[in-house]
C-alpha atoms as a PDB file:
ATOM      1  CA  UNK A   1       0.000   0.000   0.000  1.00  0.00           C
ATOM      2  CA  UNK A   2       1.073   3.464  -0.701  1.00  0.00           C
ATOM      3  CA  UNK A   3       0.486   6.549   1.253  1.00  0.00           C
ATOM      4  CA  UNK A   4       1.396   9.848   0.318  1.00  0.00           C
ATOM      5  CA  UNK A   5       1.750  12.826   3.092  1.00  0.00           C
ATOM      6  CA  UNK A   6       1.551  16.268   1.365  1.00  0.00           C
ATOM      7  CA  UNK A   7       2.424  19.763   3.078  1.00  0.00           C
ATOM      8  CA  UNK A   8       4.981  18.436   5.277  1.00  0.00           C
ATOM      9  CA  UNK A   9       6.510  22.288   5.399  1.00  0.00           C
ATOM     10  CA  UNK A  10       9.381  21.570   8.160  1.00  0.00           C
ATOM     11  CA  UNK A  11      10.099  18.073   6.755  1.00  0.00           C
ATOM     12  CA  UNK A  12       9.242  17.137  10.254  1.00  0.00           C
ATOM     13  CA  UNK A  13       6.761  13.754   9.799  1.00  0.00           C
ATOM     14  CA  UNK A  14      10.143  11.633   9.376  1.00  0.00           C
ATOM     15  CA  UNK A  15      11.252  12.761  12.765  1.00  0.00           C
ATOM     16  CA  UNK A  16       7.919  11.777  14.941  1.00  0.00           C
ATOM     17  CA  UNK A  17       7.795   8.886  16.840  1.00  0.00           C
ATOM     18  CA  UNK A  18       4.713   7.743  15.479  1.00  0.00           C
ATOM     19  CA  UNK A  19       5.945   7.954  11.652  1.00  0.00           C
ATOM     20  CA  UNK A  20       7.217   4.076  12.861  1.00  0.00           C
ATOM     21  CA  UNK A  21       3.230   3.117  12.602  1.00  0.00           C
ATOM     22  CA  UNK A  22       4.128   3.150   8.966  1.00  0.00           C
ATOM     23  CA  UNK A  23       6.883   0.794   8.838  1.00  0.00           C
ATOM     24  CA  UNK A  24       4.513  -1.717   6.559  1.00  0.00           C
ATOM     25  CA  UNK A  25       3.617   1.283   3.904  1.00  0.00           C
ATOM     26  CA  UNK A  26       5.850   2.668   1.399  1.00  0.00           C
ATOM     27  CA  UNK A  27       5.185   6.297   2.352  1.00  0.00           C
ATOM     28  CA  UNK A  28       5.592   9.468  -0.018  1.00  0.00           C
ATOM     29  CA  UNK A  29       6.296  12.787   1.217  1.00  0.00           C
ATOM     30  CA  UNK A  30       6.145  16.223  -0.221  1.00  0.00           C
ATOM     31  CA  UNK A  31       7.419  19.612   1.263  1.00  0.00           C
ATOM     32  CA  UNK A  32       5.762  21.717  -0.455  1.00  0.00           C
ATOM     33  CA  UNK A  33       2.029  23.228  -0.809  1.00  0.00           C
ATOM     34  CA  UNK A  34       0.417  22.843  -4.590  1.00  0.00           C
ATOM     35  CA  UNK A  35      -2.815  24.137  -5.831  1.00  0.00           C
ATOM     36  CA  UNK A  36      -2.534  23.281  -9.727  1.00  0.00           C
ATOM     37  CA  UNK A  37      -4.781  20.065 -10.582  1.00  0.00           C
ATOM     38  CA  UNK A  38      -2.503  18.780 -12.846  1.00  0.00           C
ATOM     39  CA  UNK A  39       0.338  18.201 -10.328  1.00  0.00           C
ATOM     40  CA  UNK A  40      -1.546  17.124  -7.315  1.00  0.00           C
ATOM     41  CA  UNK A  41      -3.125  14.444  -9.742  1.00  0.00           C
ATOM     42  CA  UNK A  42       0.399  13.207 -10.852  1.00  0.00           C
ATOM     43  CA  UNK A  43       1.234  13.577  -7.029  1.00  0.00           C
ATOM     44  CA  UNK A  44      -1.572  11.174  -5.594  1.00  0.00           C
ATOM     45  CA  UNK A  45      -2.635   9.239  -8.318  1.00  0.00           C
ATOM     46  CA  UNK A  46      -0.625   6.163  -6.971  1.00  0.00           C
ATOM     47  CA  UNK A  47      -1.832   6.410  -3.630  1.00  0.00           C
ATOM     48  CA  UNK A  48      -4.146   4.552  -1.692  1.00  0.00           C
ATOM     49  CA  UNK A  49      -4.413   6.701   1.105  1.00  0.00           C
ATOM     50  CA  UNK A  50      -3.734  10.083   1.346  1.00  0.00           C
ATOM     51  CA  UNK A  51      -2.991  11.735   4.996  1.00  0.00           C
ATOM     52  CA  UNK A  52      -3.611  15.301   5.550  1.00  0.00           C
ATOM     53  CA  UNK A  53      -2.056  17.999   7.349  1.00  0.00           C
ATOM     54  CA  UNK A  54      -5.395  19.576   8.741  1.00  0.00           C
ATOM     55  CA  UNK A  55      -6.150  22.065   5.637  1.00  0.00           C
ATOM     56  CA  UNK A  56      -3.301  22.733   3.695  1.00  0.00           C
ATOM     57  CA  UNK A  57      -5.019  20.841   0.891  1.00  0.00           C
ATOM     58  CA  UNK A  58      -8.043  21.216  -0.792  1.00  0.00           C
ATOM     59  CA  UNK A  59      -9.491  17.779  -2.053  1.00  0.00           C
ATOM     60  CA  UNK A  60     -12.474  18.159  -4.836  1.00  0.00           C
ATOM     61  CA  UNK A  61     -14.424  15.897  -6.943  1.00  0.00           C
ATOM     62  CA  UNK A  62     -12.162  17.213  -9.848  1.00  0.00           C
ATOM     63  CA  UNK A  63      -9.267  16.026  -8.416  1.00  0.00           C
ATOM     64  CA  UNK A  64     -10.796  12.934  -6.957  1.00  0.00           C
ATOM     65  CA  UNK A  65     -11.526  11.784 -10.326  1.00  0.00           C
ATOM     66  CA  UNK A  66      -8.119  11.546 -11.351  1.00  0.00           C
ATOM     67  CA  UNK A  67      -6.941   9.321  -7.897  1.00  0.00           C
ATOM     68  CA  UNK A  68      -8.141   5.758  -9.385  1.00  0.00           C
ATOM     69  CA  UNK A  69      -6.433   4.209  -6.457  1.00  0.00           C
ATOM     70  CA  UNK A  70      -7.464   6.183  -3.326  1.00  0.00           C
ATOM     71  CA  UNK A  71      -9.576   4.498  -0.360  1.00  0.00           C
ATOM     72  CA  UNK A  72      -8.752   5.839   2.550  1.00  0.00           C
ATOM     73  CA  UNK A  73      -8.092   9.367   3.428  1.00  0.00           C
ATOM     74  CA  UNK A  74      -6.773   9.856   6.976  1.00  0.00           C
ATOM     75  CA  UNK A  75      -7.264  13.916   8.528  1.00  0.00           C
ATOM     76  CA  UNK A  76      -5.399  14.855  11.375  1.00  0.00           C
ATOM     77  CA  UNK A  77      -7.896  16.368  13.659  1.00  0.00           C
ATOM     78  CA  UNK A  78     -11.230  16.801  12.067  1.00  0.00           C
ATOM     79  CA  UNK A  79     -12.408  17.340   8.374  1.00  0.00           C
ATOM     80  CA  UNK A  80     -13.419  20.582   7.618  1.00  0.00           C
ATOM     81  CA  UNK A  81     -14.878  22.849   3.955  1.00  0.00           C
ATOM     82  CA  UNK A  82     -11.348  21.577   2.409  1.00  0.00           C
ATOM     83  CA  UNK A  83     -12.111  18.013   1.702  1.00  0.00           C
ATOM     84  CA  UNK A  84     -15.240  17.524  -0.735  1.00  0.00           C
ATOM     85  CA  UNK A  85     -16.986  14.409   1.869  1.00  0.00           C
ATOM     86  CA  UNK A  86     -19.945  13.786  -0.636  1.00  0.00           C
ATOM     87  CA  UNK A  87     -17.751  13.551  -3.392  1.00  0.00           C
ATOM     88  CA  UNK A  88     -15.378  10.740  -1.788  1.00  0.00           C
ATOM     89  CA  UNK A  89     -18.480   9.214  -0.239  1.00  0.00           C
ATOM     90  CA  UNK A  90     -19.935   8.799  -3.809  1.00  0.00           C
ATOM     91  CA  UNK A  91     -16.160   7.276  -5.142  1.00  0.00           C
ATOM     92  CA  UNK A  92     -16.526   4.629  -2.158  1.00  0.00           C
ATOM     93  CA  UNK A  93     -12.934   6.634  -0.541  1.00  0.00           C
ATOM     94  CA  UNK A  94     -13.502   6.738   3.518  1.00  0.00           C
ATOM     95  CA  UNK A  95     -13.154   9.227   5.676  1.00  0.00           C
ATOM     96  CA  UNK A  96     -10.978   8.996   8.840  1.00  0.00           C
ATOM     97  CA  UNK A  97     -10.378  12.187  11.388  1.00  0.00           C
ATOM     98  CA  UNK A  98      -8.350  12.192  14.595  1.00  0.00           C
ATOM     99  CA  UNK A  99      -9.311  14.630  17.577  1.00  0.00           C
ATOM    100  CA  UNK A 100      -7.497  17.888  18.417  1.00  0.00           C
ATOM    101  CA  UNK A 101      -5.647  19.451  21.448  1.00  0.00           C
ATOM    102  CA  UNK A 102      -6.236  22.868  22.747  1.00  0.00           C
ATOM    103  CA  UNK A 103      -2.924  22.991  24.729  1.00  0.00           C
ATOM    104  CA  UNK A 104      -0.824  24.415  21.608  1.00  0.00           C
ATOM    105  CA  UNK A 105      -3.196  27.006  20.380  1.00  0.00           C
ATOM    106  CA  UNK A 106      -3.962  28.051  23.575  1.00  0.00           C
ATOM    107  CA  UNK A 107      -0.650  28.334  24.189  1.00  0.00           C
ATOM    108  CA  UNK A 108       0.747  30.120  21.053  1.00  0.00           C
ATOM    109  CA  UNK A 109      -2.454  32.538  21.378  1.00  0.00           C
ATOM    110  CA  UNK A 110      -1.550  33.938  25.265  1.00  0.00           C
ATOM    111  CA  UNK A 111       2.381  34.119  23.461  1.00  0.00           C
ATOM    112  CA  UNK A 112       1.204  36.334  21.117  1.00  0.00           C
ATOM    113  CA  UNK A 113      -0.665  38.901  23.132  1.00  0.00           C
ATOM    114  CA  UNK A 114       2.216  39.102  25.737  1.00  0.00           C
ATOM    115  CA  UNK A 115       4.403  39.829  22.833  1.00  0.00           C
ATOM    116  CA  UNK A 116       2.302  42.414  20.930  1.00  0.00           C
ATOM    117  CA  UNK A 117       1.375  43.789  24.107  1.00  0.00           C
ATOM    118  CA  UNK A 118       4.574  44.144  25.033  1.00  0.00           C
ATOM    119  CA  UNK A 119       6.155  44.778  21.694  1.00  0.00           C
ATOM    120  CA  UNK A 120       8.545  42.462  22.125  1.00  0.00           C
ATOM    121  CA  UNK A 121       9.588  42.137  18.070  1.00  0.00           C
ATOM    122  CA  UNK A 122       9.843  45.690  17.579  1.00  0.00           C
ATOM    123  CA  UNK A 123      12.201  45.831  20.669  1.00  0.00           C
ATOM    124  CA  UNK A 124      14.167  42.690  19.797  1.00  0.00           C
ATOM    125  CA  UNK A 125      14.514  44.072  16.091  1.00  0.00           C
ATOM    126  CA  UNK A 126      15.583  47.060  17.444  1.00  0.00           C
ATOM    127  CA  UNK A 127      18.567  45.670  19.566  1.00  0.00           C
ATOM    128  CA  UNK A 128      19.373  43.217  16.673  1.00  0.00           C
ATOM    129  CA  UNK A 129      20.031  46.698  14.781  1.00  0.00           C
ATOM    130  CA  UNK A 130      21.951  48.128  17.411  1.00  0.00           C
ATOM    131  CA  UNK A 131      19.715  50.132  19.079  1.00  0.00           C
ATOM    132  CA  UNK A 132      18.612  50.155  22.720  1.00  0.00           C
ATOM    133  CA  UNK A 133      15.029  50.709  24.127  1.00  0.00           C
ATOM    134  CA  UNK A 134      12.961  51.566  20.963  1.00  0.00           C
ATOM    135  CA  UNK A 135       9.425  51.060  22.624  1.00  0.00           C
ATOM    136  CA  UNK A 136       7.648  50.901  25.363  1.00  0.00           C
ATOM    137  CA  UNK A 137       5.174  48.110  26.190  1.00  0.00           C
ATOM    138  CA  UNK A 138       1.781  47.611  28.132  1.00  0.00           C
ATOM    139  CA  UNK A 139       0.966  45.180  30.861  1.00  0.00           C
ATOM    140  CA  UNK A 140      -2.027  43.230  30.914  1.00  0.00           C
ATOM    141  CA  UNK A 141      -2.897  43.078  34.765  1.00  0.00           C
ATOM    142  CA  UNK A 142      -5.915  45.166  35.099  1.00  0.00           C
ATOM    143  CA  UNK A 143      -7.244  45.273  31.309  1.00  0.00           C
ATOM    144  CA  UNK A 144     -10.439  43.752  29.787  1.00  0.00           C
ATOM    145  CA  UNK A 145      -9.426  40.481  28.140  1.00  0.00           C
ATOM    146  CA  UNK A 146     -11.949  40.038  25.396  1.00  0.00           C
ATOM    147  CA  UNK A 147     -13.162  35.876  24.679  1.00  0.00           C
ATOM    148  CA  UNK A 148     -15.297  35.178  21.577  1.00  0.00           C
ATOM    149  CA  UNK A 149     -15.555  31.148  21.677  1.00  0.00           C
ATOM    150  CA  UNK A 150     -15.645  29.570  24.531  1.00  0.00           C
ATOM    151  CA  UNK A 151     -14.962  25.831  23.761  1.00  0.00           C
ATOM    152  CA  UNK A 152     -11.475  23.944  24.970  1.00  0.00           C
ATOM    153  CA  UNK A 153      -9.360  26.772  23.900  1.00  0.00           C
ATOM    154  CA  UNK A 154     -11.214  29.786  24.588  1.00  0.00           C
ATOM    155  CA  UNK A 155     -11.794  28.537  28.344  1.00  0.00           C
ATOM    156  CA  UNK A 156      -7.894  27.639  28.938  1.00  0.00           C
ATOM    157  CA  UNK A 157      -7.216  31.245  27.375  1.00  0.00           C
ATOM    158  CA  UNK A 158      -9.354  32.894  29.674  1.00  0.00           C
ATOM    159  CA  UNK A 159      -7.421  30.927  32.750  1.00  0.00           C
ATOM    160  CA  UNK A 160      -4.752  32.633  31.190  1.00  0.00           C
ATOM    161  CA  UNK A 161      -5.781  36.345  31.426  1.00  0.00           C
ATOM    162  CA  UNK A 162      -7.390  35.539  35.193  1.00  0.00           C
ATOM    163  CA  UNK A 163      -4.025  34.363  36.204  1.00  0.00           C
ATOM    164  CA  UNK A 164      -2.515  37.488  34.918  1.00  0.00           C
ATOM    165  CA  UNK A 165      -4.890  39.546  36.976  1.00  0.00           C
ATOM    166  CA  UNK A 166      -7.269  40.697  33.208  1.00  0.00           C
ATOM    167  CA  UNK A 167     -10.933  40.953  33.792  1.00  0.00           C
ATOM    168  CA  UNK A 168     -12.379  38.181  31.103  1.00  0.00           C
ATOM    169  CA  UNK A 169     -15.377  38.794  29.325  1.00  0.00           C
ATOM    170  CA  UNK A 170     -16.826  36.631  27.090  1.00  0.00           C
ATOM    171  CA  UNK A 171     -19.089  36.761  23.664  1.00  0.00           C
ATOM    172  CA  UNK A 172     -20.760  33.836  21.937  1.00  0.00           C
ATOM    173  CA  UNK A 173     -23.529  31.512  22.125  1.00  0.00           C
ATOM    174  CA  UNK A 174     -25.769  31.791  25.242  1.00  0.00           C
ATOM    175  CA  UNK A 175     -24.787  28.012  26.192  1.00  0.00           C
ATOM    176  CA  UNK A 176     -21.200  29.519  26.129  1.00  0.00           C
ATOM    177  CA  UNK A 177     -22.129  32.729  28.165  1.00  0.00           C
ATOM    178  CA  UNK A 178     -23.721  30.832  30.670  1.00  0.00           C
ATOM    179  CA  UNK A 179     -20.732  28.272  31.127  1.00  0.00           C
ATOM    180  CA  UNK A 180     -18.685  31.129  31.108  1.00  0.00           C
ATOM    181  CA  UNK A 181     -20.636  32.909  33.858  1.00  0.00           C
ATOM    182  CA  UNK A 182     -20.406  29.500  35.707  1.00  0.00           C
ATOM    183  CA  UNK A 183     -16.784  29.487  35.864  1.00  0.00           C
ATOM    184  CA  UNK A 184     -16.779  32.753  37.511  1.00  0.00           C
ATOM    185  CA  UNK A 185     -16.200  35.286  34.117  1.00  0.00           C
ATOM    186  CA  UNK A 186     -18.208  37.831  33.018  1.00  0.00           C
ATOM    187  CA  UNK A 187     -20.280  38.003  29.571  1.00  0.00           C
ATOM    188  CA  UNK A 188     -20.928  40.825  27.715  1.00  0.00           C
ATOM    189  CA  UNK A 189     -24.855  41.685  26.865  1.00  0.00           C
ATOM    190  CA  UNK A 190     -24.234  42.194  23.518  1.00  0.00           C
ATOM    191  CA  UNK A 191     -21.640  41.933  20.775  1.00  0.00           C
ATOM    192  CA  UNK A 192     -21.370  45.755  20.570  1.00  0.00           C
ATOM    193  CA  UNK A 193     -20.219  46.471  23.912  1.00  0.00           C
ATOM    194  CA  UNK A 194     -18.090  42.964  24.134  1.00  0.00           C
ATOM    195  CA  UNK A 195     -16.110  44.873  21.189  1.00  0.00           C
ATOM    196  CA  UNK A 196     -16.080  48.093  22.926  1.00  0.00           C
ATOM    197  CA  UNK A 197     -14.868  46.809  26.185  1.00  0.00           C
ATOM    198  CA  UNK A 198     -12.062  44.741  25.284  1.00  0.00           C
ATOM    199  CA  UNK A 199      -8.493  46.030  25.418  1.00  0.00           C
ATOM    200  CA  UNK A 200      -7.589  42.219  23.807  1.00  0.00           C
ATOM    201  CA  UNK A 201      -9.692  40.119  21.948  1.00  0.00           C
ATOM    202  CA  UNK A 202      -8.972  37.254  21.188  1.00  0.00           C
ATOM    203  CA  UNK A 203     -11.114  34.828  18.331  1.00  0.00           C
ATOM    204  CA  UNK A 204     -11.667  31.362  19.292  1.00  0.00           C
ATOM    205  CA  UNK A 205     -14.113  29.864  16.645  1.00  0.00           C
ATOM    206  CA  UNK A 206     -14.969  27.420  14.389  1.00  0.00           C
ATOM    207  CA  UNK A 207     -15.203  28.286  10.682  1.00  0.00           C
ATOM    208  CA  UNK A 208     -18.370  27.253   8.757  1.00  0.00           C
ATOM    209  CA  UNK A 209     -20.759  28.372   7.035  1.00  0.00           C
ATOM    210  CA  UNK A 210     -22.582  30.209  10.122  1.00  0.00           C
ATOM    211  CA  UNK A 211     -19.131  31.651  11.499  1.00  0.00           C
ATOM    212  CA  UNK A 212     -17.516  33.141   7.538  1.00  0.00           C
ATOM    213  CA  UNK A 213     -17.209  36.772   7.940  1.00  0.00           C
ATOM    214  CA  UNK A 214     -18.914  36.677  11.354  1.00  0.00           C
ATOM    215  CA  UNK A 215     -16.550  39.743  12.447  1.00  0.00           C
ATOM    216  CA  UNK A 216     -17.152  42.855  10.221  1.00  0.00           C
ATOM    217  CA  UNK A 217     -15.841  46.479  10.166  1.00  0.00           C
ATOM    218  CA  UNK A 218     -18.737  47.643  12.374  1.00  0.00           C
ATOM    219  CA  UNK A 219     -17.553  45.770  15.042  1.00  0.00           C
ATOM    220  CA  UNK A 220     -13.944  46.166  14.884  1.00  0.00           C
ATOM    221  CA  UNK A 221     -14.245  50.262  14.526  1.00  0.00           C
ATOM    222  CA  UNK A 222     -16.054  49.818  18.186  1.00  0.00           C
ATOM    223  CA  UNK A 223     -12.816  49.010  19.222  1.00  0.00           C
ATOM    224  CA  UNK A 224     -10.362  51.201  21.425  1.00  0.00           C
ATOM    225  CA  UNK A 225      -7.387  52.736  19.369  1.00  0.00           C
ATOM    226  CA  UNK A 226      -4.821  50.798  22.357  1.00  0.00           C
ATOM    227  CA  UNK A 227      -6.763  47.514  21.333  1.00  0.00           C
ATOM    228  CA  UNK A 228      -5.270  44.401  20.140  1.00  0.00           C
ATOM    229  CA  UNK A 229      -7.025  42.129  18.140  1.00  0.00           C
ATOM    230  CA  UNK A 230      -5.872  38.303  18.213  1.00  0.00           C
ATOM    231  CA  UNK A 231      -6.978  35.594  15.376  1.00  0.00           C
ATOM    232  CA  UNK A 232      -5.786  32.233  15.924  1.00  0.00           C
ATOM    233  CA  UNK A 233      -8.294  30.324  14.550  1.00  0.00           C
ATOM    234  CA  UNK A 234      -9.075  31.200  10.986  1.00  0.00           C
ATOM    235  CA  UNK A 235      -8.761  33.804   9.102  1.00  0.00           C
ATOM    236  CA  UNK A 236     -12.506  33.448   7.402  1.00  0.00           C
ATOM    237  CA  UNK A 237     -13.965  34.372  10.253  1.00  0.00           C
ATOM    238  CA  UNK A 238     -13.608  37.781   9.777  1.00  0.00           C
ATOM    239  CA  UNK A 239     -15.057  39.738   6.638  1.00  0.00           C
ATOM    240  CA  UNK A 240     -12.403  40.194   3.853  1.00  0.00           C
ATOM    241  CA  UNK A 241     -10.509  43.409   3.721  1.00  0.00           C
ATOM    242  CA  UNK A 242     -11.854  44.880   6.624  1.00  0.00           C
ATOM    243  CA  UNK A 243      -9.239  43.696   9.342  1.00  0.00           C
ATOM    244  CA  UNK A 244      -6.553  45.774   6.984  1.00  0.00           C
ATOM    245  CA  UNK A 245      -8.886  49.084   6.468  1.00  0.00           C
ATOM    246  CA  UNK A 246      -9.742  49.147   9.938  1.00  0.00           C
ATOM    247  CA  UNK A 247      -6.090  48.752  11.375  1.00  0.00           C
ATOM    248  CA  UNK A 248      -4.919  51.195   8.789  1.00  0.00           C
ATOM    249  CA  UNK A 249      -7.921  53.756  10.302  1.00  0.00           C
ATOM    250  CA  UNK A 250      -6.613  53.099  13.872  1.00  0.00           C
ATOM    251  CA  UNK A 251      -9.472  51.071  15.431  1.00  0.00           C
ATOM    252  CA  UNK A 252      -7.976  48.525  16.779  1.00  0.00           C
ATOM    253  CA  UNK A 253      -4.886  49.966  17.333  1.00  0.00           C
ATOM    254  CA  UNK A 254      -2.603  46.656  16.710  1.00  0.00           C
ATOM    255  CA  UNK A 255      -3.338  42.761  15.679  1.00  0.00           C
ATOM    256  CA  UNK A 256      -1.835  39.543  16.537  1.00  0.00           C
ATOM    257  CA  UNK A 257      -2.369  36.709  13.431  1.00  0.00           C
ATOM    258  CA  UNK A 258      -1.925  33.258  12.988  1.00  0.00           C
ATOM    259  CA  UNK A 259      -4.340  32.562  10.387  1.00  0.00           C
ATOM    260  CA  UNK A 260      -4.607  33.879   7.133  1.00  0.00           C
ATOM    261  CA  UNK A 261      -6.684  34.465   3.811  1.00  0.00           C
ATOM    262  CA  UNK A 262      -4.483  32.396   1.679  1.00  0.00           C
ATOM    263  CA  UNK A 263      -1.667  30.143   2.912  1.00  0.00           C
ATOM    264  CA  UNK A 264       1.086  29.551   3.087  1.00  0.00           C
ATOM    265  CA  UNK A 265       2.493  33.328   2.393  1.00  0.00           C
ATOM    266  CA  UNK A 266       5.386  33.418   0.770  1.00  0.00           C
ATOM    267  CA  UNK A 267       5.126  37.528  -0.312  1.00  0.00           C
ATOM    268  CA  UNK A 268       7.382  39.653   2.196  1.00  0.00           C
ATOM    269  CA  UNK A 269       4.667  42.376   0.863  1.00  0.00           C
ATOM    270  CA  UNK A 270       1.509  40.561   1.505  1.00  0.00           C
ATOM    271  CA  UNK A 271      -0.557  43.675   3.727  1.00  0.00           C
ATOM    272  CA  UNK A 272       0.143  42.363   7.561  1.00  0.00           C
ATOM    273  CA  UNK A 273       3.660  41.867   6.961  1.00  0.00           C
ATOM    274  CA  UNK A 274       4.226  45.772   6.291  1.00  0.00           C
ATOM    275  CA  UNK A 275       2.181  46.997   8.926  1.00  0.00           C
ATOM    276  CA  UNK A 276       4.155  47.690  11.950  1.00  0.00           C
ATOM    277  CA  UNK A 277       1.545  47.689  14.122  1.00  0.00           C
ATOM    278  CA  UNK A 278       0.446  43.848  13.097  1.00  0.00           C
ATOM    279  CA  UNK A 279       2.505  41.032  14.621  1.00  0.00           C
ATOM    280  CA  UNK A 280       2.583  37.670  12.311  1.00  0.00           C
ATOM    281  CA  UNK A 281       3.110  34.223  12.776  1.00  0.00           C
ATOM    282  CA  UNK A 282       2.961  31.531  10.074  1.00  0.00           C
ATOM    283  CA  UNK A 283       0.024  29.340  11.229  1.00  0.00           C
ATOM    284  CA  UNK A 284       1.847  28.000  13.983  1.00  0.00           C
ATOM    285  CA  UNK A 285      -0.974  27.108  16.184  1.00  0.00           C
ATOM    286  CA  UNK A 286      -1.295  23.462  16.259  1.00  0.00           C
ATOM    287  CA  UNK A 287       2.787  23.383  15.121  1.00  0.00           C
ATOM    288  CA  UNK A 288       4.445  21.668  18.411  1.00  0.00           C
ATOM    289  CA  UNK A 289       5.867  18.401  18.568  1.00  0.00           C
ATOM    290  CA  UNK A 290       3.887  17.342  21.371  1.00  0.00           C
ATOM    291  CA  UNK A 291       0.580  17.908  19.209  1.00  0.00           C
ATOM    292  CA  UNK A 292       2.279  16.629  16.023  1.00  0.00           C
ATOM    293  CA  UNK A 293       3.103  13.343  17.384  1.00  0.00           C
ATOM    294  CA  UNK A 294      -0.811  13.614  19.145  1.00  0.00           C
ATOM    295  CA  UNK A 295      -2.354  14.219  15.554  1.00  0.00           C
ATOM    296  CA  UNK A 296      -0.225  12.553  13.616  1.00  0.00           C
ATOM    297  CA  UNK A 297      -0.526   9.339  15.866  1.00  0.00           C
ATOM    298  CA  UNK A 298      -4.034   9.172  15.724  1.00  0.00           C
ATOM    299  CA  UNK A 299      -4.214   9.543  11.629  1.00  0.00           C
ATOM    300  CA  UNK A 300      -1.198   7.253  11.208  1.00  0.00           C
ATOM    301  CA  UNK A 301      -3.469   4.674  13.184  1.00  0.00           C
ATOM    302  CA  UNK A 302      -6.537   4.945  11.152  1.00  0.00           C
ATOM    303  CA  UNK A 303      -4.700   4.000   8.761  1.00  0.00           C
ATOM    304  CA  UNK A 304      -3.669   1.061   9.879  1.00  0.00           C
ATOM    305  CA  UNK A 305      -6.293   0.080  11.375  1.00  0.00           C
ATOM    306  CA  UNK A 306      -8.162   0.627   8.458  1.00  0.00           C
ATOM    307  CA  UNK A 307      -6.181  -1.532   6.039  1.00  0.00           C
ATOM    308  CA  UNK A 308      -6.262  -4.312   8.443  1.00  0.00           C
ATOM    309  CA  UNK A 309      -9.804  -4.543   8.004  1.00  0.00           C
ATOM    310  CA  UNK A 310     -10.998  -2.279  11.420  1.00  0.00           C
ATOM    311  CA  UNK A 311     -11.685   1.233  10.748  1.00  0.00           C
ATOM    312  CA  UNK A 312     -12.039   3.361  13.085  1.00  0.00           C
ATOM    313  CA  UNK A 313     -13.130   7.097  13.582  1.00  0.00           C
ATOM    314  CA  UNK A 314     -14.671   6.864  10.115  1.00  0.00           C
ATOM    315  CA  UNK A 315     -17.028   9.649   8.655  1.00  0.00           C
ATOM    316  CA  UNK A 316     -18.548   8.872   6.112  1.00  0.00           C
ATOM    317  CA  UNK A 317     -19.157   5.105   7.350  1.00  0.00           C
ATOM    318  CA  UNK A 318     -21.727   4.744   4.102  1.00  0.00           C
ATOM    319  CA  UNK A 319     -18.356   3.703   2.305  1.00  0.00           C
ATOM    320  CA  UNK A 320     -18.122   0.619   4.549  1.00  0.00           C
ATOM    321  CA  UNK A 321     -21.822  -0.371   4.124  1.00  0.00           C
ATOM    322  CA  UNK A 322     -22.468   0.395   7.815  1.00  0.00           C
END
């Protein structure tokens, strides 16, 4: 059997622990990120199972029609709009997802709003040139610390800003608001003032078709010009273009992003790079070796499992005639 592992970007798959699950395979990887038809067909057309780094690749019933040999493919985490399911239901090709952590995007989320808070790259770009004390910071102790999502990483986030001594507030469903309220947090009354109030929010959403461009330019202009606004989750969430217009007009007055329109980004003059008052990380959420070998595992098992005859963590089960 052959499985081929695309978007491998740090050539790092070779070097988990659980890559051993795959002894039995003859494994392909790639190191690169490719949109054109034509060469994803000539890269998976020999496969029979193809295991994905959560979205990096978008698999359609276009492409699927050129993969004669695919049964199996194996998500890390869970599927989301960037694998066609009806269309590999329909071609008989199963569905396997694995189950996420919180721990690293939690994590890399409370980084990022100590650093932009404290303009930490500024300052260490600054000494890197020679120069001493370019900026000054602010703390967080005190300030409104501004939760939209509160599932497993929105709730360890907020630990975060109590243990720093930041008044949490959070915005989203009233199940949410209520849990929220449970654990001892405030929520905001409406979506106006939860804006308004925050001197960090920070996004922590799914993205579907009820969540695309849930954040708009009316709510981000509510926003205090000392604001930071933090997106680790997906970039969709909020409307296109207005994150740039209203940064540029001063309301919020910085941003801290993981996620982006388009990835990866490769263009040193693609619009959050050249703002100085954005900081940007290259979708490193989930990117820890702790959660790779965690993801990884799991898919790397399905797989497997599933070509020893006992899928697991299947989909679409349809395919199997369950």
């Amino acid at each position: 059997m052959k499985i081929v592992i695309p978007d491998d970007y740090q050539h790092a798959v070779q070097t988990l622990d659980c890559f051993r699950l795959l002894d039995e395979f003859k494994v392909q990887l790639y190191h690169d990120t490719v949109t054109d038809l034509d060469e994803l067909a000539r890269r998976f057309a020999p496969a029979d199972a193809l295991v994905l780094t959560r979205e990096r690749t978008r698999i359609t019933e276009p492409l699927l029609a050129r993969l004669p040999h695919l049964k199996l493919i194996s998500q890390t985490g869970k599927v989301a709009g960037h694998v066609d399911v009806a269309a590999c239901t329909r071609r008989g090709i199963a569905i396997t997802e694995g189950f996420g952590s919180p721990v690293a995007t939690a994590e890399l989320a409370w980084a990022l709003i100590m650093a932009a808070m404290r303009g930490l790259a500024p300052a260490v770009n600054g000494m890197r040139a020679g120069h001493w004390q370019t900026n000054i910071g602010d703390c967080l102790e005190g300030k409104t610390l501004g939760i939209w999502g509160y599932g497993k990483i929105g709730r360890r986030v907020a630990r975060y800003g109590a243990a720093f001594g930041m008044d949490v507030l959070v915005w989203g469903s009233e199940s949410s608001r209520q849990q929220a309220q449970a654990d001892g947090f405030k929520a905001a009354v409406d979506q106006t003032s939860f804006f308004a109030d925050s001197d960090v929010l920070s996004l922590h959403l799914r993205l579907n078709a009820a969540t695309t461009g849930l954040v708009r330019y009316e709510d981000l202009t509510q926003m205090k010009p000392s604001a930071l606004f933090v997106n680790t989750s997906r970039a969709g969430l909020v409307e296109a273009g207005v994150l740039q217009r209203a940064l540029t007009e001063g309301r919020p007055g910085r941003a801290a992003l993981d996620v982006y329109e388009q990835e990866p980004i490769y263009d040193p003059n693609y619009w959050a790079l050249t703002m100085p008052n954005v900081l940007c990380t290259p979708h490193l959420g989930y990117v820890e070796r702790r959660g790779y070998e965690y993801y990884f595992g799991v898919a790397f098992q399905n797989v497997v499992n599933f070509f020893q005859g006992q899928p697991e963590n299947v989909k679409n089960p349809e395919v199997l005639g369950e």
